[in-house]
PDB file of N, CA and C in Angstrom:
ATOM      1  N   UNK A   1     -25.923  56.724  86.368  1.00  0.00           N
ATOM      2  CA  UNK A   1     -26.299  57.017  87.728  1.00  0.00           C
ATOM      3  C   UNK A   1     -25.073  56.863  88.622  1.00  0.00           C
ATOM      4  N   UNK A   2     -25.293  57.682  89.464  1.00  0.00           N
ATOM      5  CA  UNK A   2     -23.741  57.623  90.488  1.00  0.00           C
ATOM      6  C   UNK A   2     -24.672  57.287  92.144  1.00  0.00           C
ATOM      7  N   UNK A   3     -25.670  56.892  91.905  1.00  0.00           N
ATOM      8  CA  UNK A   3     -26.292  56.705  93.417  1.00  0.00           C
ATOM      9  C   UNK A   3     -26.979  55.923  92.720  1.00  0.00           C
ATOM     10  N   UNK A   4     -27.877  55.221  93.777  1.00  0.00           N
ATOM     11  CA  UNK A   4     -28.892  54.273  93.455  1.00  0.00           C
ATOM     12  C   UNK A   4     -30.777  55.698  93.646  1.00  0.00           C
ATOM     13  N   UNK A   5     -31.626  55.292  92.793  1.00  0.00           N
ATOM     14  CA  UNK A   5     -32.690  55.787  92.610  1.00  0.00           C
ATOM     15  C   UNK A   5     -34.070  55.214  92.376  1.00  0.00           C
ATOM     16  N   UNK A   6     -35.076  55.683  93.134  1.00  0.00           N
ATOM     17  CA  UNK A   6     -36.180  55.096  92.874  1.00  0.00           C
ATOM     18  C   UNK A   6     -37.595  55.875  92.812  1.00  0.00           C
ATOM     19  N   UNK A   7     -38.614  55.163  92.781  1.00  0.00           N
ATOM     20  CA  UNK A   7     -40.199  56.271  92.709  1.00  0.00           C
ATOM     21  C   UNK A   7     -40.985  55.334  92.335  1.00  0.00           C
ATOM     22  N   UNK A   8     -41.786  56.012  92.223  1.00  0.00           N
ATOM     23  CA  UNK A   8     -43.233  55.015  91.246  1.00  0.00           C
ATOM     24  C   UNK A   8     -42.937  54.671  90.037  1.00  0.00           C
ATOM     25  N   UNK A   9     -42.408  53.541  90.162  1.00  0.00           N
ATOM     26  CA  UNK A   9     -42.578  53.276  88.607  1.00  0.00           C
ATOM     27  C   UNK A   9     -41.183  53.089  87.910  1.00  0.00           C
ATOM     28  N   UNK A  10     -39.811  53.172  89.176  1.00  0.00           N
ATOM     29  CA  UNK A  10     -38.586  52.744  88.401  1.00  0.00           C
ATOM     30  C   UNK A  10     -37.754  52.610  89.224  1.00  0.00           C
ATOM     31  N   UNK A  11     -36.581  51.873  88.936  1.00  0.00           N
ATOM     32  CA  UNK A  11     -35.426  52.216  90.173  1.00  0.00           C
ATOM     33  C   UNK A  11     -34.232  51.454  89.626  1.00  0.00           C
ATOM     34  N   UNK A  12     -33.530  52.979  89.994  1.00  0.00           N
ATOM     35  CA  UNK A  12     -32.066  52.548  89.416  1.00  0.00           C
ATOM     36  C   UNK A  12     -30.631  52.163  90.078  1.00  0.00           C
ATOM     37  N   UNK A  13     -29.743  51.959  89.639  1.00  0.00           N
ATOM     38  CA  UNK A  13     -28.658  51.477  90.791  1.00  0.00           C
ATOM     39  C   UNK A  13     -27.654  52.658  89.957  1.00  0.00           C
ATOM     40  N   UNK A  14     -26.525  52.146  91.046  1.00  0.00           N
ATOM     41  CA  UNK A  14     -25.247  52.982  90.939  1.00  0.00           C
ATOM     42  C   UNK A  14     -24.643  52.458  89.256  1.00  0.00           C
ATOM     43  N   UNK A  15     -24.296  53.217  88.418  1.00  0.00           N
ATOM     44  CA  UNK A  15     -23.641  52.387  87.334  1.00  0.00           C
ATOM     45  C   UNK A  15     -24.156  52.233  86.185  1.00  0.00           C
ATOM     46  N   UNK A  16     -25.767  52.778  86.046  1.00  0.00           N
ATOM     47  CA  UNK A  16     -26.788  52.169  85.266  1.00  0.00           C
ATOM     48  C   UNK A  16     -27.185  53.160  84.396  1.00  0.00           C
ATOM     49  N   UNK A  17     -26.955  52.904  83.317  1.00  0.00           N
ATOM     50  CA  UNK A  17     -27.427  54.427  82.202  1.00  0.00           C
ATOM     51  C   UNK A  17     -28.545  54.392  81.925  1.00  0.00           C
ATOM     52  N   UNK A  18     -29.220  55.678  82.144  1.00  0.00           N
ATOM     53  CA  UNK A  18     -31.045  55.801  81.840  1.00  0.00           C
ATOM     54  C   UNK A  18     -30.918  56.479  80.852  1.00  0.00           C
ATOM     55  N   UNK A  19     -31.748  56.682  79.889  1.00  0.00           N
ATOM     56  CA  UNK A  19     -31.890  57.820  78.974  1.00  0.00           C
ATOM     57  C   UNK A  19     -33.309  58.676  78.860  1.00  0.00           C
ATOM     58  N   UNK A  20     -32.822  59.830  78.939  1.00  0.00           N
ATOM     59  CA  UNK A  20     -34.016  60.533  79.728  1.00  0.00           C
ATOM     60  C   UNK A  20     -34.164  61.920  78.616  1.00  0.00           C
ATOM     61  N   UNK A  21     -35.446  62.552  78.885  1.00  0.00           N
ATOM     62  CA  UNK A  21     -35.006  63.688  77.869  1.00  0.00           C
ATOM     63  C   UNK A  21     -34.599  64.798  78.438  1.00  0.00           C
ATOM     64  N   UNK A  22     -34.172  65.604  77.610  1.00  0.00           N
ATOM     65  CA  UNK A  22     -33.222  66.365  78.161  1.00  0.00           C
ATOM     66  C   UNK A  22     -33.527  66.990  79.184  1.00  0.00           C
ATOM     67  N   UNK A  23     -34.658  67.679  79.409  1.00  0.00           N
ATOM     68  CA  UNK A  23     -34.840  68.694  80.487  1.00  0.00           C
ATOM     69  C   UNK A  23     -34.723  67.493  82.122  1.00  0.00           C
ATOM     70  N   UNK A  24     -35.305  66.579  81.967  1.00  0.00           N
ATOM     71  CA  UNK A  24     -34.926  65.667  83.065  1.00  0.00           C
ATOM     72  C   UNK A  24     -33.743  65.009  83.378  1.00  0.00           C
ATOM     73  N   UNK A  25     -33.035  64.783  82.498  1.00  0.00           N
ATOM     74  CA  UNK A  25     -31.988  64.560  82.235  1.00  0.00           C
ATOM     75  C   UNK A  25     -30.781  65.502  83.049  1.00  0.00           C
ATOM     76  N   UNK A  26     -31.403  66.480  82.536  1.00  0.00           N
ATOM     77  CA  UNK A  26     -30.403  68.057  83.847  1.00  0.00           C
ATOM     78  C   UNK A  26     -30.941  68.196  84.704  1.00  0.00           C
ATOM     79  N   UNK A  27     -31.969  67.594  85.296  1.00  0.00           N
ATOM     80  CA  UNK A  27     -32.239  67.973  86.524  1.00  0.00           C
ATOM     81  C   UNK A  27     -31.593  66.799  87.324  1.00  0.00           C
ATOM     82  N   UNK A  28     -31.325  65.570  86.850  1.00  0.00           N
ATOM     83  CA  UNK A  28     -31.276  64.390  87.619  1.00  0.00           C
ATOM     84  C   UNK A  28     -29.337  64.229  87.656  1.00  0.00           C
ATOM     85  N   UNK A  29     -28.737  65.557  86.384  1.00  0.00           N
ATOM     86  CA  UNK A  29     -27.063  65.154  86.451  1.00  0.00           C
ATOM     87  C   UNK A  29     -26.260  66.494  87.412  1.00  0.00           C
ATOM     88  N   UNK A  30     -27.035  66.251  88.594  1.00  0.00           N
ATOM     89  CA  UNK A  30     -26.287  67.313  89.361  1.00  0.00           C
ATOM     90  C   UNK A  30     -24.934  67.175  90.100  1.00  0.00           C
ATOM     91  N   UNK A  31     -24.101  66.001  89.818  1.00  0.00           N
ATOM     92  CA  UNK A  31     -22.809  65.738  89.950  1.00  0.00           C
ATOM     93  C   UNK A  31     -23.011  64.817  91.169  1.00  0.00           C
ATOM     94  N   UNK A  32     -24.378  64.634  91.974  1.00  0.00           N
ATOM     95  CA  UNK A  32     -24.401  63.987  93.247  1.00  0.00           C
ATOM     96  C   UNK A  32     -25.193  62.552  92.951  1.00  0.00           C
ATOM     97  N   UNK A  33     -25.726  62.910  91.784  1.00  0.00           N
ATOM     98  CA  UNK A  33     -27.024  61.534  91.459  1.00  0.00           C
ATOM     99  C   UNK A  33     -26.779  61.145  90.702  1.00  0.00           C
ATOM    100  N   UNK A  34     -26.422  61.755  89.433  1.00  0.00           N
ATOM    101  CA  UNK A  34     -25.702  61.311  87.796  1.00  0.00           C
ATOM    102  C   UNK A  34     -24.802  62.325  87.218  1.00  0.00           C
ATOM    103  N   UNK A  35     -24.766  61.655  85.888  1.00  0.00           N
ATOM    104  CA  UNK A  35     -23.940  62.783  85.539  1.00  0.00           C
ATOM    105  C   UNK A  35     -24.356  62.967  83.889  1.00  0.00           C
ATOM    106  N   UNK A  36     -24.538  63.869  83.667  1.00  0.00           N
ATOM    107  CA  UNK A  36     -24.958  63.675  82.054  1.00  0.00           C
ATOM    108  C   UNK A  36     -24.088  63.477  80.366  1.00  0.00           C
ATOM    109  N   UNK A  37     -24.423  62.173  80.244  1.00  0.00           N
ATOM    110  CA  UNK A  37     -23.480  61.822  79.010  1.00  0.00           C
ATOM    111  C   UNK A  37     -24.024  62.121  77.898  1.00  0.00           C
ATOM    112  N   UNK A  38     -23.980  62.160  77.074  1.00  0.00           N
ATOM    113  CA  UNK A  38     -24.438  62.973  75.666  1.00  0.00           C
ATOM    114  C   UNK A  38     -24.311  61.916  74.617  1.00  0.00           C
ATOM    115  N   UNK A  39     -25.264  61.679  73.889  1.00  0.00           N
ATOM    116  CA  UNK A  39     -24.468  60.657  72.810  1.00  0.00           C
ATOM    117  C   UNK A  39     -24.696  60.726  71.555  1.00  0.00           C
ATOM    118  N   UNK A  40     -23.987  61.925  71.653  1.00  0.00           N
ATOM    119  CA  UNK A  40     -23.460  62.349  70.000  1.00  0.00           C
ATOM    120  C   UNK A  40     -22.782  61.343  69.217  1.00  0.00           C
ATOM    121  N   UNK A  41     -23.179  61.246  67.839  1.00  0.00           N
ATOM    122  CA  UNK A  41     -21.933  59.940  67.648  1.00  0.00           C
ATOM    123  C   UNK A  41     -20.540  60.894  67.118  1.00  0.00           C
ATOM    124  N   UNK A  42     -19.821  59.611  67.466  1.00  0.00           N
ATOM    125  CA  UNK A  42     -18.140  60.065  67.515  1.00  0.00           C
ATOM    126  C   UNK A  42     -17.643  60.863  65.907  1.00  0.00           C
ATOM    127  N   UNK A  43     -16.626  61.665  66.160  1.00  0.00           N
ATOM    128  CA  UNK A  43     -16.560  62.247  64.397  1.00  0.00           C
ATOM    129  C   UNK A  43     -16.061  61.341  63.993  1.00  0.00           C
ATOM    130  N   UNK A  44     -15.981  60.833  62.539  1.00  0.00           N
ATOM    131  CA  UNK A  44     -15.162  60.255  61.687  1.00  0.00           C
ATOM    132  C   UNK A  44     -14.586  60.736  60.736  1.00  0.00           C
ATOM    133  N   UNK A  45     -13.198  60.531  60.871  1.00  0.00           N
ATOM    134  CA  UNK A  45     -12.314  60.905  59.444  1.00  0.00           C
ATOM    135  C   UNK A  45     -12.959  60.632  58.532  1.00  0.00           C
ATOM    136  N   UNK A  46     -13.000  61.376  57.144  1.00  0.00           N
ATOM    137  CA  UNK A  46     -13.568  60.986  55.847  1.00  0.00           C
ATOM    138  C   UNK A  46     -12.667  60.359  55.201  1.00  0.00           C
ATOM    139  N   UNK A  47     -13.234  59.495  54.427  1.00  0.00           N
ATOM    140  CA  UNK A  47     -12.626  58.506  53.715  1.00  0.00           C
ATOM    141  C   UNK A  47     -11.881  59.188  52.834  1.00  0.00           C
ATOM    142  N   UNK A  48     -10.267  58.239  53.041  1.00  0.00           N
ATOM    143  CA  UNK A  48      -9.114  58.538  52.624  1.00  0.00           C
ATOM    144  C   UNK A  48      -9.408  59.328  50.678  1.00  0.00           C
ATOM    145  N   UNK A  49      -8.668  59.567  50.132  1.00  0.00           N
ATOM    146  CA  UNK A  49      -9.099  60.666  48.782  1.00  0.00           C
ATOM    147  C   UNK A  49      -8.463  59.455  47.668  1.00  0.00           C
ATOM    148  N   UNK A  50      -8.930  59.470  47.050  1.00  0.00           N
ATOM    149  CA  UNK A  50      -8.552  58.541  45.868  1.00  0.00           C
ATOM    150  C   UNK A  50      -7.976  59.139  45.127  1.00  0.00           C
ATOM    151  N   UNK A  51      -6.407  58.137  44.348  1.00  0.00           N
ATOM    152  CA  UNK A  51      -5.793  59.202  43.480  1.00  0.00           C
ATOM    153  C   UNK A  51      -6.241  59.340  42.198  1.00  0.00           C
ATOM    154  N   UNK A  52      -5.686  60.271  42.035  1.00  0.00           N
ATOM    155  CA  UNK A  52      -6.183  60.981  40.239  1.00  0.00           C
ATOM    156  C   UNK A  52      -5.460  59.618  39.329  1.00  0.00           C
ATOM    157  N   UNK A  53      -6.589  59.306  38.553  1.00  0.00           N
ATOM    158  CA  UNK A  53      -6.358  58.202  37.033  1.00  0.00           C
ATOM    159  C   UNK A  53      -6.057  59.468  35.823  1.00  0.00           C
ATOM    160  N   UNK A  54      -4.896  59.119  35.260  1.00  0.00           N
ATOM    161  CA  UNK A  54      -5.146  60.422  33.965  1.00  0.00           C
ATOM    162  C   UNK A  54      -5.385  59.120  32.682  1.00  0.00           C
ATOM    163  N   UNK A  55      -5.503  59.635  31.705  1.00  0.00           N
ATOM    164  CA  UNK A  55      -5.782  59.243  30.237  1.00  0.00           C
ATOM    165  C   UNK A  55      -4.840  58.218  29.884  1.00  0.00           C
ATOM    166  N   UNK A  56      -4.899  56.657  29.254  1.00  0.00           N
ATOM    167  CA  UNK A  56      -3.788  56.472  28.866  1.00  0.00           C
ATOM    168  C   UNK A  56      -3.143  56.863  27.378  1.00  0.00           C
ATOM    169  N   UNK A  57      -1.627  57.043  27.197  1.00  0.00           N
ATOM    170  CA  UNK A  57      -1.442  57.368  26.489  1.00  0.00           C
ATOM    171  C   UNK A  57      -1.304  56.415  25.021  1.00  0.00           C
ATOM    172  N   UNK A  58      -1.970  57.530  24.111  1.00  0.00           N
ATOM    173  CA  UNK A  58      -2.586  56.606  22.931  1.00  0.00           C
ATOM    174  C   UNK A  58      -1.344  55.804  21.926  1.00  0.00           C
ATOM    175  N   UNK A  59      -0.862  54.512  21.766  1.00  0.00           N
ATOM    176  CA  UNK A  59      -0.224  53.591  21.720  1.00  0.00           C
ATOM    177  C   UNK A  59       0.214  53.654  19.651  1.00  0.00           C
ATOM    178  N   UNK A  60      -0.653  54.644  19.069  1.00  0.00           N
ATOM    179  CA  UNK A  60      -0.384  54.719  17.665  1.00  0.00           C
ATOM    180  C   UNK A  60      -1.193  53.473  17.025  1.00  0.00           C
ATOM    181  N   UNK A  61      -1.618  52.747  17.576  1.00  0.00           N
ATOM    182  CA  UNK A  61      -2.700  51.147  17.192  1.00  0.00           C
ATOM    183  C   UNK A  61      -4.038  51.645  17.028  1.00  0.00           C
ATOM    184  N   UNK A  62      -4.093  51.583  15.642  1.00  0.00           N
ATOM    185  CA  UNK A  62      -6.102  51.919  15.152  1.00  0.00           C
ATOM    186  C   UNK A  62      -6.430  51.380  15.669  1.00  0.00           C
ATOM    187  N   UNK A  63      -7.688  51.903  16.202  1.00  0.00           N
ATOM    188  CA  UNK A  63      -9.290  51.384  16.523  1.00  0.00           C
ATOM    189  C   UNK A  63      -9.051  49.871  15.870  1.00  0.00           C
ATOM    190  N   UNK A  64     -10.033  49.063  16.819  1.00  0.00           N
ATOM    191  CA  UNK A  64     -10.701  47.862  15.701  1.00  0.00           C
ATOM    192  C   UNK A  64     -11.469  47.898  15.255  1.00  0.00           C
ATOM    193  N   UNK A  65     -12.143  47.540  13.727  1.00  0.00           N
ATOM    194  CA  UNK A  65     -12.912  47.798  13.119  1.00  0.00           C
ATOM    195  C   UNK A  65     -13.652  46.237  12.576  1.00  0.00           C
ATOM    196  N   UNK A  66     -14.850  46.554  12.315  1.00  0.00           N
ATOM    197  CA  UNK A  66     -15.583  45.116  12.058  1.00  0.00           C
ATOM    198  C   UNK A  66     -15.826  45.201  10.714  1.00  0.00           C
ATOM    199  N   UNK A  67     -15.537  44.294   9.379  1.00  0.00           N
ATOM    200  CA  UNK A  67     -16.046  43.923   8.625  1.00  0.00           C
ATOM    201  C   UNK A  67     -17.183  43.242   8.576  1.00  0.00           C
ATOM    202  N   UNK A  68     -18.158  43.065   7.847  1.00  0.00           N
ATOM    203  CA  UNK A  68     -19.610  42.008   7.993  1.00  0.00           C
ATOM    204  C   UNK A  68     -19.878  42.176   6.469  1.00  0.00           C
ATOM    205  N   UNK A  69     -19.775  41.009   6.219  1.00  0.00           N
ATOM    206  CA  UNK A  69     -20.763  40.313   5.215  1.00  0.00           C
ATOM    207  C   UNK A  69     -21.623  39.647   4.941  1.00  0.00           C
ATOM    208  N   UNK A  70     -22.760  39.607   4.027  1.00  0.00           N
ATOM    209  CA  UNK A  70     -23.989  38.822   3.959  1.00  0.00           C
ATOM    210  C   UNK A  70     -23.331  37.416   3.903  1.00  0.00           C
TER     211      UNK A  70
END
């Protein structure tokens, strides 16, 4: 609000954010009474890219293998 406002049933001061729906909302932000803020939320960068893991390279060392006996 950029003025102070009132009626049946509310009253606002200079400074004071109402949230209204839209069609009232434009009638009440005529640059003299309010002004209309929007509150989209803000964009966010997408999360940074993770680098590529490749394969490690295979070391020539067999598998381990399990013996078992009764």
């Amino acid at each position: 609000m950029l003025t102070s406002g009132s009626g049946r049933g509310f009253a606002w001061a200079p400074g004071e954010v109402v949230d209204l729906p839209g069609a009232e909302a434009a009638q009440w932000a005529d640059g003299v009474r309010a002004e209309l803020v929007r509150d989209e939320q803000p964009e966010t960068p997408e999360a940074a890219a993770r680098p590529e893991r490749t394969a490690r390279k295979q070391t020539g060392r067999r598998p381990r293998t399990e013996t078992r006996t009764k």
